[in-house]
N, C-alpha and C. Protein backbone atom coordinates (compact mmCIF):
# COMPACT_ATOMS: atom_id res chain seq x y z
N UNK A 1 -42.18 9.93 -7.25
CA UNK A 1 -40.89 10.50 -6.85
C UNK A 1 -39.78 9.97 -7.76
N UNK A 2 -39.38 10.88 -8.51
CA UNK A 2 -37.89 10.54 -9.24
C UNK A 2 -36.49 10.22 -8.52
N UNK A 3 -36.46 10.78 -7.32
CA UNK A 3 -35.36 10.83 -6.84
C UNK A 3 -34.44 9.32 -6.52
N UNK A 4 -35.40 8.20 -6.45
CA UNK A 4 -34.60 6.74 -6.53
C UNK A 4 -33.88 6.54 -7.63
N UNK A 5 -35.01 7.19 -8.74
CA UNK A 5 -34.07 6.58 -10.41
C UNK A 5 -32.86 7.55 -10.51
N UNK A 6 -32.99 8.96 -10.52
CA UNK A 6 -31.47 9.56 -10.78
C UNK A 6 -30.74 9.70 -9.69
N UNK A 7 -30.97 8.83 -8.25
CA UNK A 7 -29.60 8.43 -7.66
C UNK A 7 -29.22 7.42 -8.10
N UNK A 8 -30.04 6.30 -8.62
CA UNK A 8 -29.38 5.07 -9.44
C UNK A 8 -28.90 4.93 -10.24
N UNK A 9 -29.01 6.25 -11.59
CA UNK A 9 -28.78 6.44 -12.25
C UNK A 9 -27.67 7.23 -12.34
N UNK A 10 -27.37 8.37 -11.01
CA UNK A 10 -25.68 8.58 -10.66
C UNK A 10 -24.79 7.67 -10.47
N UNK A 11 -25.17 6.61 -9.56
CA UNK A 11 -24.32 5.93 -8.78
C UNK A 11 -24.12 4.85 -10.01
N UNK A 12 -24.53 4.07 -10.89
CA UNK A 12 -24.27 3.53 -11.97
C UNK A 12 -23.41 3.97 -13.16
N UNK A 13 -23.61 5.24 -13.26
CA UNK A 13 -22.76 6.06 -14.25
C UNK A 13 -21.42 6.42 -13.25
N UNK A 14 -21.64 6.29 -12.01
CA UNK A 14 -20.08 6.81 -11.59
C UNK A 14 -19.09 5.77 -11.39
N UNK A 15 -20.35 4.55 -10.97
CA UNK A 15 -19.33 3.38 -11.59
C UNK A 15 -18.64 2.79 -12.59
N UNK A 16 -19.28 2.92 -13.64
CA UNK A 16 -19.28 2.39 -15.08
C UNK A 16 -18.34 3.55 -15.36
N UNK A 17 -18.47 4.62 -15.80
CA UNK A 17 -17.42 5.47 -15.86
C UNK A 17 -16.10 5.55 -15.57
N UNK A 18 -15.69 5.14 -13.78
CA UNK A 18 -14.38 4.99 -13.05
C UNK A 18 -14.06 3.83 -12.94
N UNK A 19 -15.12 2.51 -13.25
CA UNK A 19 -14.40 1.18 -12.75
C UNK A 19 -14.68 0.95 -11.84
N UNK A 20 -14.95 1.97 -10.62
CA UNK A 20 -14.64 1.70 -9.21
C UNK A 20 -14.72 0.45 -8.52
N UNK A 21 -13.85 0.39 -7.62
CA UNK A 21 -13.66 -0.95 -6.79
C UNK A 21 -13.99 -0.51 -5.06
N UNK A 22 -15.24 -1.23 -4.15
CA UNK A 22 -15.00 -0.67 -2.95
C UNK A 22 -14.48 -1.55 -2.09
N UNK A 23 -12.69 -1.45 -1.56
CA UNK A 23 -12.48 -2.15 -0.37
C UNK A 23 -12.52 -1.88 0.70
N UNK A 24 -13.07 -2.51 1.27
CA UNK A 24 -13.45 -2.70 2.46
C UNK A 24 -12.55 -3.35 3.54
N UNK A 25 -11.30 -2.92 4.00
CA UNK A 25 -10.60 -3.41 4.38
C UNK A 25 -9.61 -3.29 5.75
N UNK A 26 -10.21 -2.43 6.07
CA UNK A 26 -10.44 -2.03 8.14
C UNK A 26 -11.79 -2.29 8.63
N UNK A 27 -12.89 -2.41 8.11
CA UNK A 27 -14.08 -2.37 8.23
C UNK A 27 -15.30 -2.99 7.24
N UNK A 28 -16.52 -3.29 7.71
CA UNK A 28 -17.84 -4.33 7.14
C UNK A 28 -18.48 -2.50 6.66
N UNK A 29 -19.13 -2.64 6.16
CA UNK A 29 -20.01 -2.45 5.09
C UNK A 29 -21.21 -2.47 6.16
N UNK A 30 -21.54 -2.10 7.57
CA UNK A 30 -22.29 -2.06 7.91
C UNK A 30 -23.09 -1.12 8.47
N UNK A 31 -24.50 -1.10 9.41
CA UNK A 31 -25.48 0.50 9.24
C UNK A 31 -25.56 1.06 10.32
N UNK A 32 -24.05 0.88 10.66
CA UNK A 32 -23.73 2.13 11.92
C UNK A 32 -23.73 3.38 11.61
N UNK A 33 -23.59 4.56 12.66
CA UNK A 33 -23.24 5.74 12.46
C UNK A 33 -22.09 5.99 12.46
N UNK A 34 -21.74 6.48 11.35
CA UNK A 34 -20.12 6.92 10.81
C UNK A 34 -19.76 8.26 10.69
N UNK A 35 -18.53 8.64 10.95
CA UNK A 35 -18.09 9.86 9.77
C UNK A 35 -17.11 9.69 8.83
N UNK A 36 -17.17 9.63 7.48
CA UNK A 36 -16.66 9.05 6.79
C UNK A 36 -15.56 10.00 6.25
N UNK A 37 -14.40 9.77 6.30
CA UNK A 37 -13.49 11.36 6.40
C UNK A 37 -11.93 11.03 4.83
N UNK A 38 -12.13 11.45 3.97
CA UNK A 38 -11.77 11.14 2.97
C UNK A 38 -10.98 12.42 2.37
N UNK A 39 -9.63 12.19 1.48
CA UNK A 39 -9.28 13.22 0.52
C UNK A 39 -10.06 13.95 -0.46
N UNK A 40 -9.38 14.70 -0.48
CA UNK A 40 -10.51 15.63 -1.78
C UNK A 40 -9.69 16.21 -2.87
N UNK A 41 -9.65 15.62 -4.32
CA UNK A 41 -8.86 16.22 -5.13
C UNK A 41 -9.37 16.56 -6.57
N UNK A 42 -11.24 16.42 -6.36
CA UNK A 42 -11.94 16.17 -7.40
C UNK A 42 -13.73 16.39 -7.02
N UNK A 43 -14.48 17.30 -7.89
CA UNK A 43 -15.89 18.05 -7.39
C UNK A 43 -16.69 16.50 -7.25
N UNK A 44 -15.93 15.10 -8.09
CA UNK A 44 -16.87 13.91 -7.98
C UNK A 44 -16.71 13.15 -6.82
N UNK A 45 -15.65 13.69 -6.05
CA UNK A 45 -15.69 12.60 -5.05
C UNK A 45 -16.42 12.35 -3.72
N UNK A 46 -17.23 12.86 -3.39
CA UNK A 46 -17.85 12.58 -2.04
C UNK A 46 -19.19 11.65 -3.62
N UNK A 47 -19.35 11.95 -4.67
CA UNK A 47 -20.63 11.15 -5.59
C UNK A 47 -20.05 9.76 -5.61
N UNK A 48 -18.72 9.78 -6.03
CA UNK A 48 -17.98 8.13 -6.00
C UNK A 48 -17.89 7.58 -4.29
N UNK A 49 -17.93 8.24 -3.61
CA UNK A 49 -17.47 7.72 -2.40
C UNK A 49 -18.85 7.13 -2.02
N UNK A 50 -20.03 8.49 -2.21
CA UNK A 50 -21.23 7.65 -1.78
C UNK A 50 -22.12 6.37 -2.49
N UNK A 51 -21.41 6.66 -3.72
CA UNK A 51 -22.02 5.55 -4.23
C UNK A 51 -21.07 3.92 -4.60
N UNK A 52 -20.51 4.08 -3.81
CA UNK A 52 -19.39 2.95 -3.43
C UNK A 52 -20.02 2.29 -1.81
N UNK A 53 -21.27 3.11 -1.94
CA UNK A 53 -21.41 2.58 -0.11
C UNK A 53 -22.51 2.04 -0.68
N UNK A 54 -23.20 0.62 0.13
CA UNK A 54 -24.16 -0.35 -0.22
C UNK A 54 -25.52 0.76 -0.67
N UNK A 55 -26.35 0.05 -1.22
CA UNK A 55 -27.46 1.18 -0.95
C UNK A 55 -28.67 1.65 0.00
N UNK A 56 -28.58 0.55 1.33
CA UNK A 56 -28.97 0.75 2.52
C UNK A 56 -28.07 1.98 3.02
N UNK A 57 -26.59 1.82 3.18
CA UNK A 57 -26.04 2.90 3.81
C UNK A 57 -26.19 4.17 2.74
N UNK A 58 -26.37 4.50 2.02
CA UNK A 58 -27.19 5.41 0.97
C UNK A 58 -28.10 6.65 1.56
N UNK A 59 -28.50 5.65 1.98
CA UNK A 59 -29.98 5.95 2.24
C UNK A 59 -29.55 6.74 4.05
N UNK A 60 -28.42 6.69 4.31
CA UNK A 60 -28.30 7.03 6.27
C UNK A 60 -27.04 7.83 5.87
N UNK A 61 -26.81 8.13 4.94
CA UNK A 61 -24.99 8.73 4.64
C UNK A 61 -25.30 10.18 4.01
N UNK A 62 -25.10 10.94 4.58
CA UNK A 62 -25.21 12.31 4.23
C UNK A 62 -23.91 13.26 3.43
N UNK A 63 -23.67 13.76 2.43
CA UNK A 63 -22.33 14.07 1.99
C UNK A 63 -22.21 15.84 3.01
N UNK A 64 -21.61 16.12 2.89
CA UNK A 64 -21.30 17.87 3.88
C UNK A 64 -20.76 18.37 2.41
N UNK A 65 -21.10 19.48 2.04
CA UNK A 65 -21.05 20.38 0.52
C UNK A 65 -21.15 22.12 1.03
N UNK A 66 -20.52 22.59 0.16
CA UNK A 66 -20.76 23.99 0.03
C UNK A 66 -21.49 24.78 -0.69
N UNK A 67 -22.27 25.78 0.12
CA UNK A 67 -23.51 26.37 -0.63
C UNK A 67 -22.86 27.14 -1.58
N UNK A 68 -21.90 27.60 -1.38
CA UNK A 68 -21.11 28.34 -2.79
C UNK A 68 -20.90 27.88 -3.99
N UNK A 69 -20.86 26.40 -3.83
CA UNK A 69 -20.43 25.46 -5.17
C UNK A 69 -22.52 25.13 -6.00
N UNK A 70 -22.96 24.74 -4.50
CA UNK A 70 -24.29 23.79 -4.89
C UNK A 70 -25.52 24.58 -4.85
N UNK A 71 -25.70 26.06 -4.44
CA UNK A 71 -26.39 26.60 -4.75
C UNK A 71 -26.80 27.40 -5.40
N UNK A 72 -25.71 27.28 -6.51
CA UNK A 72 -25.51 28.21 -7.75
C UNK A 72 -26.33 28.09 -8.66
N UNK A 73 -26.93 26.54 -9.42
CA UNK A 73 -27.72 26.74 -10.15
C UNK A 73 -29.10 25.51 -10.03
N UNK A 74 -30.46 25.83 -10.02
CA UNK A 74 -31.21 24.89 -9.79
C UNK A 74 -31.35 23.73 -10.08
N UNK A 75 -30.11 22.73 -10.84
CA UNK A 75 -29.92 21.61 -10.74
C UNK A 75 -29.30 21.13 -9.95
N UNK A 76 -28.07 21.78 -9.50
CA UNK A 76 -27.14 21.07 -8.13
C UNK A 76 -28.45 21.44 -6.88
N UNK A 77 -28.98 22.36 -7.02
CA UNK A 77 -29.79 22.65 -5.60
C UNK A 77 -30.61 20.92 -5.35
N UNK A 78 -31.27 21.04 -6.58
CA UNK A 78 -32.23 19.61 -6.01
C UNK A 78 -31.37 18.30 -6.29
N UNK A 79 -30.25 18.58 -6.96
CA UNK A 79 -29.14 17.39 -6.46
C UNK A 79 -29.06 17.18 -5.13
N UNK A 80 -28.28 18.30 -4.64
CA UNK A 80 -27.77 18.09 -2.86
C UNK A 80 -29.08 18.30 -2.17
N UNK A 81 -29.82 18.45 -2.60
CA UNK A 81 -31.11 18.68 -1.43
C UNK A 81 -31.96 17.49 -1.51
N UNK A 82 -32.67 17.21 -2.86
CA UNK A 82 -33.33 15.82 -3.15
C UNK A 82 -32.51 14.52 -3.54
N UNK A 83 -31.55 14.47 -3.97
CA UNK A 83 -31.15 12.79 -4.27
C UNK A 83 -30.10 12.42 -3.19
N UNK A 84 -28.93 13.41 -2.97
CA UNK A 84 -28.10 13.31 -1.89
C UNK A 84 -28.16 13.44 -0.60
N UNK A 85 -29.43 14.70 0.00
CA UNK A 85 -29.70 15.13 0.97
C UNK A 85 -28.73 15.64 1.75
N UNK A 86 -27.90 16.56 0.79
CA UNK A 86 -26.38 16.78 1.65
C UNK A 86 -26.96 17.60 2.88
N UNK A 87 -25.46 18.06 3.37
CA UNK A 87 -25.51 18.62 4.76
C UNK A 87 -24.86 20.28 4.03
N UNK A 88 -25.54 20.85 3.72
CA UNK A 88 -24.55 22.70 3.04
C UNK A 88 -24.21 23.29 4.54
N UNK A 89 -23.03 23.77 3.84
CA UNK A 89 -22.50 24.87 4.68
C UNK A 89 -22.26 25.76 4.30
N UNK A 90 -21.93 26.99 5.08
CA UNK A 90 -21.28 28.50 4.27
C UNK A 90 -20.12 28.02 4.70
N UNK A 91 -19.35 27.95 3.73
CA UNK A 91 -17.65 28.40 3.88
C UNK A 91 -17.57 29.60 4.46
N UNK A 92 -18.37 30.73 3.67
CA UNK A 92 -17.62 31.90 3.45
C UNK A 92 -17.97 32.32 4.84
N UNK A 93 -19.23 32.19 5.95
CA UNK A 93 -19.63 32.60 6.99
C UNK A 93 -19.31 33.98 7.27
N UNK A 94 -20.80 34.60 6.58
CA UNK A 94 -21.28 36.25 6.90
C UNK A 94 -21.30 36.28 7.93
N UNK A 95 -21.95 35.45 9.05
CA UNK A 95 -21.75 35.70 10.70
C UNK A 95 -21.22 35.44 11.44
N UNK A 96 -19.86 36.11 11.60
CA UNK A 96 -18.73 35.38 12.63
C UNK A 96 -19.33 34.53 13.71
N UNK A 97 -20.44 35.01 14.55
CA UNK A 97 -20.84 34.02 15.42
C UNK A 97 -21.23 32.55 15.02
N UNK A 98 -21.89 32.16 13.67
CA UNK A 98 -22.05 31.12 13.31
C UNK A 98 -21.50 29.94 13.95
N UNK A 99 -21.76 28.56 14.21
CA UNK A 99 -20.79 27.98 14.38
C UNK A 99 -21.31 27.01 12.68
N UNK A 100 -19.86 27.04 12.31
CA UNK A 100 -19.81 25.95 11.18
C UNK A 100 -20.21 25.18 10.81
N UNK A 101 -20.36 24.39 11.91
CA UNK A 101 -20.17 23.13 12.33
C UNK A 101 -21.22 22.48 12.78
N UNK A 102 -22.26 23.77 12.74
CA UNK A 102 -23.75 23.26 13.33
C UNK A 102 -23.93 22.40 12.50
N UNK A 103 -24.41 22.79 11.02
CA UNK A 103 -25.32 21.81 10.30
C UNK A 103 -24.59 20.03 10.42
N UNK A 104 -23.49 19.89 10.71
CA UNK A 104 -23.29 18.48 10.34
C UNK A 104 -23.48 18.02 12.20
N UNK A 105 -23.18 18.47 12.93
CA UNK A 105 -23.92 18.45 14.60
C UNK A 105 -25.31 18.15 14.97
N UNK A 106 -25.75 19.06 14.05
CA UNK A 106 -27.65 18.87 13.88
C UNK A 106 -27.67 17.25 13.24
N UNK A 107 -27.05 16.99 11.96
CA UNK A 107 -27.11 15.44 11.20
C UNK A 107 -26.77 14.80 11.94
N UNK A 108 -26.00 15.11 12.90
CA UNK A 108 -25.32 13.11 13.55
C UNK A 108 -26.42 13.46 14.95
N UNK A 109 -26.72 14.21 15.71
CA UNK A 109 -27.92 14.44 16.42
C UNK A 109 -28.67 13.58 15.93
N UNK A 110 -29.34 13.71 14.88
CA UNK A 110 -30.76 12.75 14.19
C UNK A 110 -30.35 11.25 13.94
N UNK A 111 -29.05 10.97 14.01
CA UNK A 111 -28.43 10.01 13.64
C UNK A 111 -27.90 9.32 12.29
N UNK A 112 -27.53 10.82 11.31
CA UNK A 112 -27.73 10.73 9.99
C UNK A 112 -25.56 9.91 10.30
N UNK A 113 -25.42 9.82 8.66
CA UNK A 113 -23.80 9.54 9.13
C UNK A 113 -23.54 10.33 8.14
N UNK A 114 -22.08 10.73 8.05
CA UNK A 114 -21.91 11.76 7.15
C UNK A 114 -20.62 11.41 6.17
N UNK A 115 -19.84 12.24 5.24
CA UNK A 115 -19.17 12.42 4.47
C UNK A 115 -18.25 13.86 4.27
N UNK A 116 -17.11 13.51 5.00
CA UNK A 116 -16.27 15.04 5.12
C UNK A 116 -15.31 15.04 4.40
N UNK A 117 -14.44 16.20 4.41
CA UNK A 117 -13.30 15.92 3.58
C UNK A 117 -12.21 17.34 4.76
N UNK A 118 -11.78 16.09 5.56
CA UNK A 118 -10.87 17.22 6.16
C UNK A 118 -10.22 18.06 6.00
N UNK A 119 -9.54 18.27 4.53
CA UNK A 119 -8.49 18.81 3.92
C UNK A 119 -9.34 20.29 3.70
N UNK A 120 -10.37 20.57 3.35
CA UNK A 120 -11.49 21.41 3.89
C UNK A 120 -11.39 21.85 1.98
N UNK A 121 -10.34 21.88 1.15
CA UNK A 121 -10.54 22.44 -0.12
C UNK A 121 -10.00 20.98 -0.70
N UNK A 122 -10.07 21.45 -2.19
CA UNK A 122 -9.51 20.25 -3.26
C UNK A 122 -8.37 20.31 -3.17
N UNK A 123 -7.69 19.48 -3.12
CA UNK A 123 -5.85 19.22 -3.04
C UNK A 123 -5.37 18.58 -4.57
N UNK A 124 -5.15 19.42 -5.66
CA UNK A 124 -4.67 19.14 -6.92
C UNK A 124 -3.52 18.33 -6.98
N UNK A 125 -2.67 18.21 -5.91
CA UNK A 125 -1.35 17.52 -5.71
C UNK A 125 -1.28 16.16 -5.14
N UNK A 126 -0.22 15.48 -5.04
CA UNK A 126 -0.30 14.51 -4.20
C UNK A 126 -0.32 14.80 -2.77
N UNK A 127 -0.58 13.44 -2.20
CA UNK A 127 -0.71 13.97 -0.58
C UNK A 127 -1.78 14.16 0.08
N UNK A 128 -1.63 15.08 0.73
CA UNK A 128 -2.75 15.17 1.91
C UNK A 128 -2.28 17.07 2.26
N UNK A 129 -3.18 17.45 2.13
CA UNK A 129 -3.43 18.92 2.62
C UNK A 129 -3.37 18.58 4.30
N UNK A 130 -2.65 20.01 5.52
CA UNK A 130 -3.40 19.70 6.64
C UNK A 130 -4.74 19.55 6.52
N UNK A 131 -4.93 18.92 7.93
CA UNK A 131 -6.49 18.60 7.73
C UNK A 131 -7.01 19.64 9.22
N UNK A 132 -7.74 20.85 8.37
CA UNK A 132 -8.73 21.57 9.61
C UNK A 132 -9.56 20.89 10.69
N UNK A 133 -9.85 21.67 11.48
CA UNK A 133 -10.07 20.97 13.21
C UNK A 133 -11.86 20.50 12.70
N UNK A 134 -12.14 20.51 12.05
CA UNK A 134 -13.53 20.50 12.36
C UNK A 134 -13.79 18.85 12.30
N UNK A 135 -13.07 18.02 12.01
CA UNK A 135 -12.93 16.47 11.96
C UNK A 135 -13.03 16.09 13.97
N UNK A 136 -11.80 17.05 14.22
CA UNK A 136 -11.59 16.54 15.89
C UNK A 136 -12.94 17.05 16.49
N UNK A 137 -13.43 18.36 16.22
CA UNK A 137 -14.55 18.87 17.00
C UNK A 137 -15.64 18.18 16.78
N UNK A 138 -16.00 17.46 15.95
CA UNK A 138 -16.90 16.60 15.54
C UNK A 138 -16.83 15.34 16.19
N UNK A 139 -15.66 14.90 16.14
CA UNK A 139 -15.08 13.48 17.16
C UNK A 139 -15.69 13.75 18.92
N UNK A 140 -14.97 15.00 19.03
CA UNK A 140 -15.66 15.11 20.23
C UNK A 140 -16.57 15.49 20.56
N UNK A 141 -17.67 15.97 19.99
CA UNK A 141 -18.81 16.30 20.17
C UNK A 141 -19.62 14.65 20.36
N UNK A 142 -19.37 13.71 19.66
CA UNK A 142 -20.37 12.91 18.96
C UNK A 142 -19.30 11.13 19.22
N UNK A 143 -18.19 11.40 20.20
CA UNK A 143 -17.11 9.88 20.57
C UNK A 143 -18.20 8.74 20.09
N UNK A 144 -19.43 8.78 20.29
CA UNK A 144 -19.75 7.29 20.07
C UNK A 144 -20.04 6.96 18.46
N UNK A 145 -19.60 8.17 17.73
CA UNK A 145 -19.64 7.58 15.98
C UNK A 145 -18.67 7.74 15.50
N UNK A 146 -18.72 6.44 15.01
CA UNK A 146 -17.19 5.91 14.13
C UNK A 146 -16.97 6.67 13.10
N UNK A 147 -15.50 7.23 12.93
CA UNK A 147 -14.30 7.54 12.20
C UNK A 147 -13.83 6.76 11.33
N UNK A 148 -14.07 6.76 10.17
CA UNK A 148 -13.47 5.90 8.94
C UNK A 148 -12.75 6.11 7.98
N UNK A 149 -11.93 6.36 8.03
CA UNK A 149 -10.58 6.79 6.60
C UNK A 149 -11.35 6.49 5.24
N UNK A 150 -11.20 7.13 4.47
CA UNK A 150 -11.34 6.58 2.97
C UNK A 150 -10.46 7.18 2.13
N UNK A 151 -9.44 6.09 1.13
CA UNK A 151 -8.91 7.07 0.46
C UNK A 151 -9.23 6.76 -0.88
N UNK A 152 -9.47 7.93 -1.92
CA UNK A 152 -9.87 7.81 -3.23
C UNK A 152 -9.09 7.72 -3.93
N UNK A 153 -8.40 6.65 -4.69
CA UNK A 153 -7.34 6.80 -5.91
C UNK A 153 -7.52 6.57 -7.64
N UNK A 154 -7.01 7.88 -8.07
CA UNK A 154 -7.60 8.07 -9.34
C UNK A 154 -8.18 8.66 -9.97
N UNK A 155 -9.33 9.48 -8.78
CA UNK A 155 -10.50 9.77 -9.89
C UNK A 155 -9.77 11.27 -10.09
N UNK A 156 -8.97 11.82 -10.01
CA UNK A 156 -8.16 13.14 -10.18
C UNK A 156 -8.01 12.52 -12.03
N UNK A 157 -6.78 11.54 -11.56
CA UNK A 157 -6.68 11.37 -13.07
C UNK A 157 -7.81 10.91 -14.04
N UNK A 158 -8.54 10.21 -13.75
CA UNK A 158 -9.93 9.34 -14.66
C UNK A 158 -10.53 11.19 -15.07
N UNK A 159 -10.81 11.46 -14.34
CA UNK A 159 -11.38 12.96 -14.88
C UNK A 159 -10.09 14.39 -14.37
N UNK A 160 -9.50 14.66 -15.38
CA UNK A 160 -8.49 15.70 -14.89
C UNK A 160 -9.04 17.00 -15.12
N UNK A 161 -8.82 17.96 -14.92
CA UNK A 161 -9.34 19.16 -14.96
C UNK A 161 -9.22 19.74 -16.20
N UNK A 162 -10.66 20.08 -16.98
CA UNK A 162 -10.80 20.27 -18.30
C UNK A 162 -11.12 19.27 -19.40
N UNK A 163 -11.04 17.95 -18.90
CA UNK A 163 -11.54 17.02 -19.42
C UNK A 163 -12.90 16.41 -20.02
N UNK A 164 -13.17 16.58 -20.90
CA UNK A 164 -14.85 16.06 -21.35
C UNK A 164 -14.72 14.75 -20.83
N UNK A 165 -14.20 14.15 -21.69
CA UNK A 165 -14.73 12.26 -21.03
C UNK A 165 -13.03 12.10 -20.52
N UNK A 166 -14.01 10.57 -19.55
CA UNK A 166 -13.09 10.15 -18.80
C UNK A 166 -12.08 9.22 -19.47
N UNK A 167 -10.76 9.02 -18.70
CA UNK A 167 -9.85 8.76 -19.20
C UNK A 167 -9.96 7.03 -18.85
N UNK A 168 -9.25 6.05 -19.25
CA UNK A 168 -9.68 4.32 -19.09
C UNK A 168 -8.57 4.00 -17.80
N UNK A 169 -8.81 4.54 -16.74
CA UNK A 169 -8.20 3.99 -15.53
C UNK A 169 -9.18 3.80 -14.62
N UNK A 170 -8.73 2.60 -13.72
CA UNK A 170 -9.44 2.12 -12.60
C UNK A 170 -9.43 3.04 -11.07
N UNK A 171 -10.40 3.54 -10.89
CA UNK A 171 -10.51 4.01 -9.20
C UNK A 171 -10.69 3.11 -8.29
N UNK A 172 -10.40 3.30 -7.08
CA UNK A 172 -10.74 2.79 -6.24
C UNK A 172 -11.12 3.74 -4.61
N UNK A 173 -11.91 2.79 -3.77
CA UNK A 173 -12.01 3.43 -2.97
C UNK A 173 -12.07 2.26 -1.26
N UNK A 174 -11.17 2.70 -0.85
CA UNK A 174 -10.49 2.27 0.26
C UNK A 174 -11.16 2.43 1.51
N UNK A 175 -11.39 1.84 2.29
CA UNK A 175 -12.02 1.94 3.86
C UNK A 175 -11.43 1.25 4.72
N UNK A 176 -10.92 1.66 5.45
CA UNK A 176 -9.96 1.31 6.60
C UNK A 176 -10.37 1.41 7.96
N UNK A 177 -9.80 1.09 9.04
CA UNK A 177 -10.60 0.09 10.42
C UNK A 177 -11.05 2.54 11.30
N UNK A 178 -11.82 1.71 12.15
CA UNK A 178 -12.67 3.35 12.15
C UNK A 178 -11.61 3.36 13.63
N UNK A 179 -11.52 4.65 13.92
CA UNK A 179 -10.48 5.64 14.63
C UNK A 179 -11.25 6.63 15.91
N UNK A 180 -10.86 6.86 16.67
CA UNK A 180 -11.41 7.78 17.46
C UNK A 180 -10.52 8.83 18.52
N UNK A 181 -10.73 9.76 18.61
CA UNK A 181 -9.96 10.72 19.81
C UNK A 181 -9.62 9.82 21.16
N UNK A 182 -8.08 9.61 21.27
CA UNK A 182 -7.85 9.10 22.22
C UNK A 182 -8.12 10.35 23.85
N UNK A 183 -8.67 9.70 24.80
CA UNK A 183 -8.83 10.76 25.92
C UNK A 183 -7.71 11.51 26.55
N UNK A 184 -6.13 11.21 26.26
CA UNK A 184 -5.03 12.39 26.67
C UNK A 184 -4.51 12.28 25.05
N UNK A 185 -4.77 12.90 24.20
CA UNK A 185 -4.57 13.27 22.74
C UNK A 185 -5.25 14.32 22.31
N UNK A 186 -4.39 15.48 21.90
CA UNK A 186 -4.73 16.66 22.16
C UNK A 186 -5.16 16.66 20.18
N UNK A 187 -5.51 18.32 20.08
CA UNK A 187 -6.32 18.26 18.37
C UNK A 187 -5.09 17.81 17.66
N UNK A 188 -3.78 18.68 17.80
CA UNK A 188 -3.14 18.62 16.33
C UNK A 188 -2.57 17.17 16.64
N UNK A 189 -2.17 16.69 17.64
CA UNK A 189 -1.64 14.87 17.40
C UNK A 189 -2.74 14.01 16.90
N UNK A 190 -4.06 13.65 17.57
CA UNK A 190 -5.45 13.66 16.43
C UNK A 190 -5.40 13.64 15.39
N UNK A 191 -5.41 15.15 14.49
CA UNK A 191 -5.37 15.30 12.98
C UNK A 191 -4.65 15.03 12.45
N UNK A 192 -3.49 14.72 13.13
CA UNK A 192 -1.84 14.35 12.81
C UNK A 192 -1.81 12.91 12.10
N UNK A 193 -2.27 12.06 13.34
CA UNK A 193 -2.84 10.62 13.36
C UNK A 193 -3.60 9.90 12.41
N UNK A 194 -4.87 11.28 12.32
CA UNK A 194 -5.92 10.69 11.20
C UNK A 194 -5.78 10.89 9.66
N UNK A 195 -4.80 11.84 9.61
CA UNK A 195 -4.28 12.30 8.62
C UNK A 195 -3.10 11.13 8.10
N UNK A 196 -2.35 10.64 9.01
CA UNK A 196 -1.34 9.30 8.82
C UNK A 196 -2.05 8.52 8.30
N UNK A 197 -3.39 8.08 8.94
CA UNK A 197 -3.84 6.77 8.98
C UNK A 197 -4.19 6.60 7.47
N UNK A 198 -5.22 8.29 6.73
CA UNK A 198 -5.67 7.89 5.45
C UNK A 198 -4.13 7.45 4.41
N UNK A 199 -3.12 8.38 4.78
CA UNK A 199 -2.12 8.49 3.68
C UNK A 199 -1.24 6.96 4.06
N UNK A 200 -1.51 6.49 5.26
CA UNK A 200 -1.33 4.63 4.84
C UNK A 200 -2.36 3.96 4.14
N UNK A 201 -3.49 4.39 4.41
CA UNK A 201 -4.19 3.63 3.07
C UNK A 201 -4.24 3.84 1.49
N UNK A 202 -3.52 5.55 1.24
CA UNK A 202 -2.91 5.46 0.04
C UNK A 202 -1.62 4.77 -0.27
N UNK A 203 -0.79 4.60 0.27
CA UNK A 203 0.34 3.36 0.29
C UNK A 203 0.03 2.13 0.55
N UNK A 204 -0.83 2.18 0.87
CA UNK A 204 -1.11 0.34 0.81
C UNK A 204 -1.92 -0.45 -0.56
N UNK A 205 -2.85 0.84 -1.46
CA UNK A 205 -3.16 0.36 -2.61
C UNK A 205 -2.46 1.16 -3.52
N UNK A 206 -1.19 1.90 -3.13
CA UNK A 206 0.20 1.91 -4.67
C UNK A 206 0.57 1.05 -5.43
């Protein structure tokens, strides 16, 4: 099986590449069930995020991806399927009845932990996009797994759009104390909240 060497061989190149630094600094580094809920302003970041996580949690951390992006050509397929074991979804959802939301419901069921990006698209700007409900519906489906902020700084600029090689700045990646749906806290004060919480952990490593 190849699949140990070219995840080692991602997660080494995404370091060496960005610098990356992982703090750990609401939370241990440990092999609970999480949802790990992070900005998105770059196609590398759920690869830096996961490979900023020990490589026990590796191995239990599932990224959530779109079949529109990853099933386009037979290398991303056995990327997200064999080294990452993502969680695909249809964005585009041919069957209104679908629920979305199954496939990452089915993962924390088995007790996988996952990797979201609430903002639901790439956010080219500063900030924070609203963040779509599927973070809260997930919270409540599943209260007994931890909520963890992560915020990514940098890797927008280290790789900007159109860029062959990367540029010589340091990333980092931030983890902050884990969060949960308070029981009289309705969705949008929630997303409101969790959405605060990451964009204080981008002000706290400015």
């Amino acid at each position: 099986m190849f699949e140990p060497v070219v995840a080692t061989f991602i997660t080494s190149g995404a370091r060496l590449l960005t610098g990356a630094r992982s703090l750990w600094l609401g939370c241990a580094p440990q092999a609970e069930q999480r949802i790990y809920f992070a900005n998105h302003s770059s196609h590398g970041d759920f690869v830096l995020l996961w490979a900023s996580l020990p490589p026990a949690l590796r191995t239990i951390t599932r990224p959530v991806a779109g079949t529109d992006y990853w099933l386009k050509s037979g290398l991303r397929r056995y990327l997200i399927n064999r080294v990452f074991n993502g969680v695909l979804i249809d964005r585009e959802r041919k069957e209104p009845s679908e629920n979305p939301l199954q496939p990452m419901l089915d993962a924390l069921a088995k007790g996988d932990s996952l990797i979201i990006f609430p903002e639901g698209t790439r956010n080219l700007e500063d900030g924070l996009l609203p963040f779509k409900s599927g973070l809260y519906h997930l919270a409540k489906s599943y209260p007994q797994v931890q909520l963890i902020p992560v915020w990514i700084a940098n890797l927008n600029r280290v790789m900007p759009k159109g860029r062959v090689l990367p540029l010589p700045l340091l990333c980092t990646v931030s983890f902050g104390a884990a969060l949960s749906v308070d029981e009289d806290e309705s969705k949008t004060q929630f997303l409101e909240r969790s959405r605060n919480v990451l964009l204080s952990l981008a002000e706290e490593q400015a």
